[in-house]
Protein backbone atom coordinates (compact mmCIF):
# COMPACT_ATOMS: atom_id res chain seq x y z
CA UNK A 1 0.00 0.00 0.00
CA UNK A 2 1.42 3.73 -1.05
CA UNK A 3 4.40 2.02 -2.53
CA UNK A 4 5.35 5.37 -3.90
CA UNK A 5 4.08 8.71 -4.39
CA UNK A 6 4.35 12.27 -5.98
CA UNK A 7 5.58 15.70 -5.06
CA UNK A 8 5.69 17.51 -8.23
CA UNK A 9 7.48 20.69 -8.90
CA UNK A 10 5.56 23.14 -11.05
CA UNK A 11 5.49 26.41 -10.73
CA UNK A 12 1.74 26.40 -10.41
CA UNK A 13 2.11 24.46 -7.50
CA UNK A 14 2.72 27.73 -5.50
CA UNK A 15 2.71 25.55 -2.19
CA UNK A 16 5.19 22.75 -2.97
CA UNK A 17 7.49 25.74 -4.11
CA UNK A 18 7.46 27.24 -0.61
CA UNK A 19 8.23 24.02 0.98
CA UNK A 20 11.43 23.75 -1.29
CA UNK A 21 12.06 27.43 -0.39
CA UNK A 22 12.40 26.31 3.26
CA UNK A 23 14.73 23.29 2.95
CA UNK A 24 17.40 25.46 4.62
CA UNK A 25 20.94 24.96 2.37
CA UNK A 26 21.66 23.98 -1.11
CA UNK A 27 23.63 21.15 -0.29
CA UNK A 28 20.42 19.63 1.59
CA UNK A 29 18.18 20.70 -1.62
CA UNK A 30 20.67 18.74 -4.13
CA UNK A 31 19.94 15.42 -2.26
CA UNK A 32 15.89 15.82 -1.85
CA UNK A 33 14.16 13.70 -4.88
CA UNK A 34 11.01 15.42 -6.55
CA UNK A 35 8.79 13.94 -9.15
CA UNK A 36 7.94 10.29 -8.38
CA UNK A 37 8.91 9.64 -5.34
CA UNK A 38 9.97 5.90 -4.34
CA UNK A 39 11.30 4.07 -0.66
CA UNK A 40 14.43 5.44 0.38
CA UNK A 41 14.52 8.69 -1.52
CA UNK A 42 15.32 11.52 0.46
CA UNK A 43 11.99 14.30 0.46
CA UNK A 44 11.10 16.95 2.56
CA UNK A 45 8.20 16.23 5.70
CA UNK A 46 6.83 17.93 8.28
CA UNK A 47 8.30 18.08 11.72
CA UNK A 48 7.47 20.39 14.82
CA UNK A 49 10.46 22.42 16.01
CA UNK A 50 9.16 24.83 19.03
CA UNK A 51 6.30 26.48 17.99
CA UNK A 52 6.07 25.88 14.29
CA UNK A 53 6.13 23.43 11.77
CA UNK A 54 8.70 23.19 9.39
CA UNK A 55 10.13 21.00 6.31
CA UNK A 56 12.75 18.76 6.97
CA UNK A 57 14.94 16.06 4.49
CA UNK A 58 14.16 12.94 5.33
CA UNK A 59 14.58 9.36 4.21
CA UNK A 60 10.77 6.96 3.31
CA UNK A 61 11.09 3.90 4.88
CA UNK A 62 12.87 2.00 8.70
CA UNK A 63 15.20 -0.16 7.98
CA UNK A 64 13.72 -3.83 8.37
CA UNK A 65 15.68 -5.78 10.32
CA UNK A 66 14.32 -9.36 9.54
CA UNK A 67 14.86 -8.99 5.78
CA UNK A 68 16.47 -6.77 3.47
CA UNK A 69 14.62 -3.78 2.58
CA UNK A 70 12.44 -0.89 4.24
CA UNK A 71 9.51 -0.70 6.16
CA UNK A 72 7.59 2.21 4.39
CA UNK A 73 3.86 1.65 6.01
CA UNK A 74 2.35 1.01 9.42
CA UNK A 75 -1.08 -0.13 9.92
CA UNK A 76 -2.59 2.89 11.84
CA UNK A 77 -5.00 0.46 13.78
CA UNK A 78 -2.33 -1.59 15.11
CA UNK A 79 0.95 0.89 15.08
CA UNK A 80 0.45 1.88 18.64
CA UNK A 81 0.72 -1.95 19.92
CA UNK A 82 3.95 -2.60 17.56
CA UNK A 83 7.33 -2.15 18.92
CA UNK A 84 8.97 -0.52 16.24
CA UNK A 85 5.83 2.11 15.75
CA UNK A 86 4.12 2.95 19.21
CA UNK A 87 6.87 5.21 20.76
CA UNK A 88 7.23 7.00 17.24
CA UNK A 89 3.34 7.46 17.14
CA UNK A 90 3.06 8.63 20.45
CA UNK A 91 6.02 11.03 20.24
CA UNK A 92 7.42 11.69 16.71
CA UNK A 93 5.05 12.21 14.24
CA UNK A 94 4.99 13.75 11.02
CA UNK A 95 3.24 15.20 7.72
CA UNK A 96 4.38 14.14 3.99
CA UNK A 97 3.46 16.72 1.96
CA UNK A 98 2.63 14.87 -1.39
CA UNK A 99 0.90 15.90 -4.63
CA UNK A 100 -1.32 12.49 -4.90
CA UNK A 101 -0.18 8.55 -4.59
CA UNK A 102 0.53 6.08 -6.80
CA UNK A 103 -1.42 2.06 -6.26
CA UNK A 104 -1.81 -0.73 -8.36
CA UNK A 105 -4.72 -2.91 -8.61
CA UNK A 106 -5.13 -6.54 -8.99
CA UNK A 107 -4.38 -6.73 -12.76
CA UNK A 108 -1.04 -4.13 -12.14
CA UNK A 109 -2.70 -1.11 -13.95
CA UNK A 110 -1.22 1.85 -11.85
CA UNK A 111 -3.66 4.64 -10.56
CA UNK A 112 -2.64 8.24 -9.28
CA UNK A 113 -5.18 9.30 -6.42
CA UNK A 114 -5.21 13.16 -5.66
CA UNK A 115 -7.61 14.98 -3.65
CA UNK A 116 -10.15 16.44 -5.90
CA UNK A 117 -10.25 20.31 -4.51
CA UNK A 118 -6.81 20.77 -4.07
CA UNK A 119 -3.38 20.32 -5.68
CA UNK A 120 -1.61 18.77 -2.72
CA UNK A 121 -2.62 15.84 -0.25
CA UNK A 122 -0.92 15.42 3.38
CA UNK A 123 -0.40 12.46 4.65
CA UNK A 124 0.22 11.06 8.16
CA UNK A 125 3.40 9.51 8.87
CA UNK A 126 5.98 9.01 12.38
CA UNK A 127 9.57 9.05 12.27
CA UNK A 128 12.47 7.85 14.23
CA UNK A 129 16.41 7.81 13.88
CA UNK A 130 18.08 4.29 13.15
CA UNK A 131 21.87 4.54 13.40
CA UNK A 132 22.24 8.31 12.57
CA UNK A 133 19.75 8.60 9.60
CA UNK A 134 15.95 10.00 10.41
CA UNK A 135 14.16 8.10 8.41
CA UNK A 136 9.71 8.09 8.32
CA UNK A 137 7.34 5.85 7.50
CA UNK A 138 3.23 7.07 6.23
CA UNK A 139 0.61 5.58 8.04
CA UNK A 140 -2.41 3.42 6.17
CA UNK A 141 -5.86 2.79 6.82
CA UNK A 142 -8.65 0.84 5.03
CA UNK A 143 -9.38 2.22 2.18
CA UNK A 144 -12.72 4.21 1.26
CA UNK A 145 -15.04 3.93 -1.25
CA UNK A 146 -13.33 6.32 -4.05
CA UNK A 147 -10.40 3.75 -2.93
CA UNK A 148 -11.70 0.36 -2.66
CA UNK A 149 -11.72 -0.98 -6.33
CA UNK A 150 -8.25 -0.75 -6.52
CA UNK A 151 -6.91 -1.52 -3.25
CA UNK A 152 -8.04 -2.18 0.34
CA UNK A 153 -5.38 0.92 1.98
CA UNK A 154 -5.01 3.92 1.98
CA UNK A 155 -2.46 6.46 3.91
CA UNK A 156 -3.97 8.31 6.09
CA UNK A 157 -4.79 11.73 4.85
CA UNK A 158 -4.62 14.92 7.31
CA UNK A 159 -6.47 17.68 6.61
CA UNK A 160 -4.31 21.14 5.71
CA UNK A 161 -5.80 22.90 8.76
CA UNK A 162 -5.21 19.65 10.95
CA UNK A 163 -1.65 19.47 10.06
CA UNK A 164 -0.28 20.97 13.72
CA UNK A 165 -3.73 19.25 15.62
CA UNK A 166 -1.47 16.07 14.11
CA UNK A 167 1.44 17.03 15.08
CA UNK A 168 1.63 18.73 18.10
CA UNK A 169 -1.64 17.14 20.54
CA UNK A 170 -1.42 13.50 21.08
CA UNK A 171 -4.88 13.46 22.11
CA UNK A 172 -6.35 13.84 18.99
CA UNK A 173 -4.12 11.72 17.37
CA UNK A 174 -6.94 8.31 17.21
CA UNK A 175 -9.34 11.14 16.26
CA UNK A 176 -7.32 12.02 13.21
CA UNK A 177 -6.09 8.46 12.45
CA UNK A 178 -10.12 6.80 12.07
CA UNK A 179 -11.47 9.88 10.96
CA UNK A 180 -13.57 9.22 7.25
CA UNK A 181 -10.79 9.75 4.79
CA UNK A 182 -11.60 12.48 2.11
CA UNK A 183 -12.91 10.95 -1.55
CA UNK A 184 -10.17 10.90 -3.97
CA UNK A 185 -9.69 11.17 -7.68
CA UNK A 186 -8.03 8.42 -9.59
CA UNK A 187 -6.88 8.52 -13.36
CA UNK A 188 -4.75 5.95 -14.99
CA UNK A 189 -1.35 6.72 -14.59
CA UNK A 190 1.36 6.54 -17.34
């Protein structure tokens, strides 16, 4: 589920622009991956720091320590009871600012979903550091109806003015993790 996604440069995309803006040195921007994003590229999230949020460069995907490979998804109804999830939910989470997501259904025909009213989607993730490199995974959720045909998860999206209720308040964090997930629109991708 959300094997990969997109964060599109354009400059009609006024907001993904100001999120590059923000990545604070050159040598930071040179290493973040735009277009179609894919496990282990380094792209810019969402991370408190004091009283604001800010982008950060970060890596998709925990390192799996039973096989070789990333962990780039955790079930949201059963993160907080996992080991490798629960203290990063309850303390570290994050937003991935995307531009839609990429799934495949059963016959491999690839979809991009985007939310219908707006040009960028947010999605709910946690981080953590694993031997020096912060590194986040997004967080999934059954998928909804404008979902289902294709696959049975989603991410879980966060609302643009929820973004810091996510964030910053752990007490609305089950609130914003089973709340209905926003319809999307799907096209064929290329």
């Amino acid at each position: 589920m959300c094997g990969r996604y997109t964060f599109f440069t354009d400059k009609e995309l006024q907001e993904v622009d100001e999120i590059i803006e923000q990545i604070s040195n050159d040598i930071q921007r040179e290493k973040m991956k735009t277009g179609e994003i894919f496990p282990t590229n380094v792209v810019p999230i969402f991370l408190p720091e004091k009283d604001i949020i800010i982008p950060r460069l970060m890596i998709w995907g925990f390192p799996n320590f039973r096989n070789k490979g990333v962990i780039i998804n955790a079930r949201s109804e059963t993160a907080r009871e996992k080991r490798l999830f629960g203290s990063s939910l309850e303390k570290r989470r994050c937003v991935i600012p995307s531009t839609g997501f990429y799934e495949w259904d059963a016959g491999k025909k690839k979809y991009l979903f985007r939310m219908p009213e707006s040009q960028m989607l947010y999605m709910a993730g946690i981080y953590n550091q694993f031997e020096g490199e912060n590194r986040f995974v997004i967080l999934t959720t059954d998928a909804n109806s404008s979902m289902a045909e294709v696959h049975s998860r989603m991410p879980v999206i966060i609302p643009k003015d929820r973004i810091h209720d996510w964030i910053y308040d752990f007490n609305k964090t089950d609130d914003l993790l089973f709340h209905e997930q926003p319809g999307l629109v799907k096209r064929a991708a290329e």
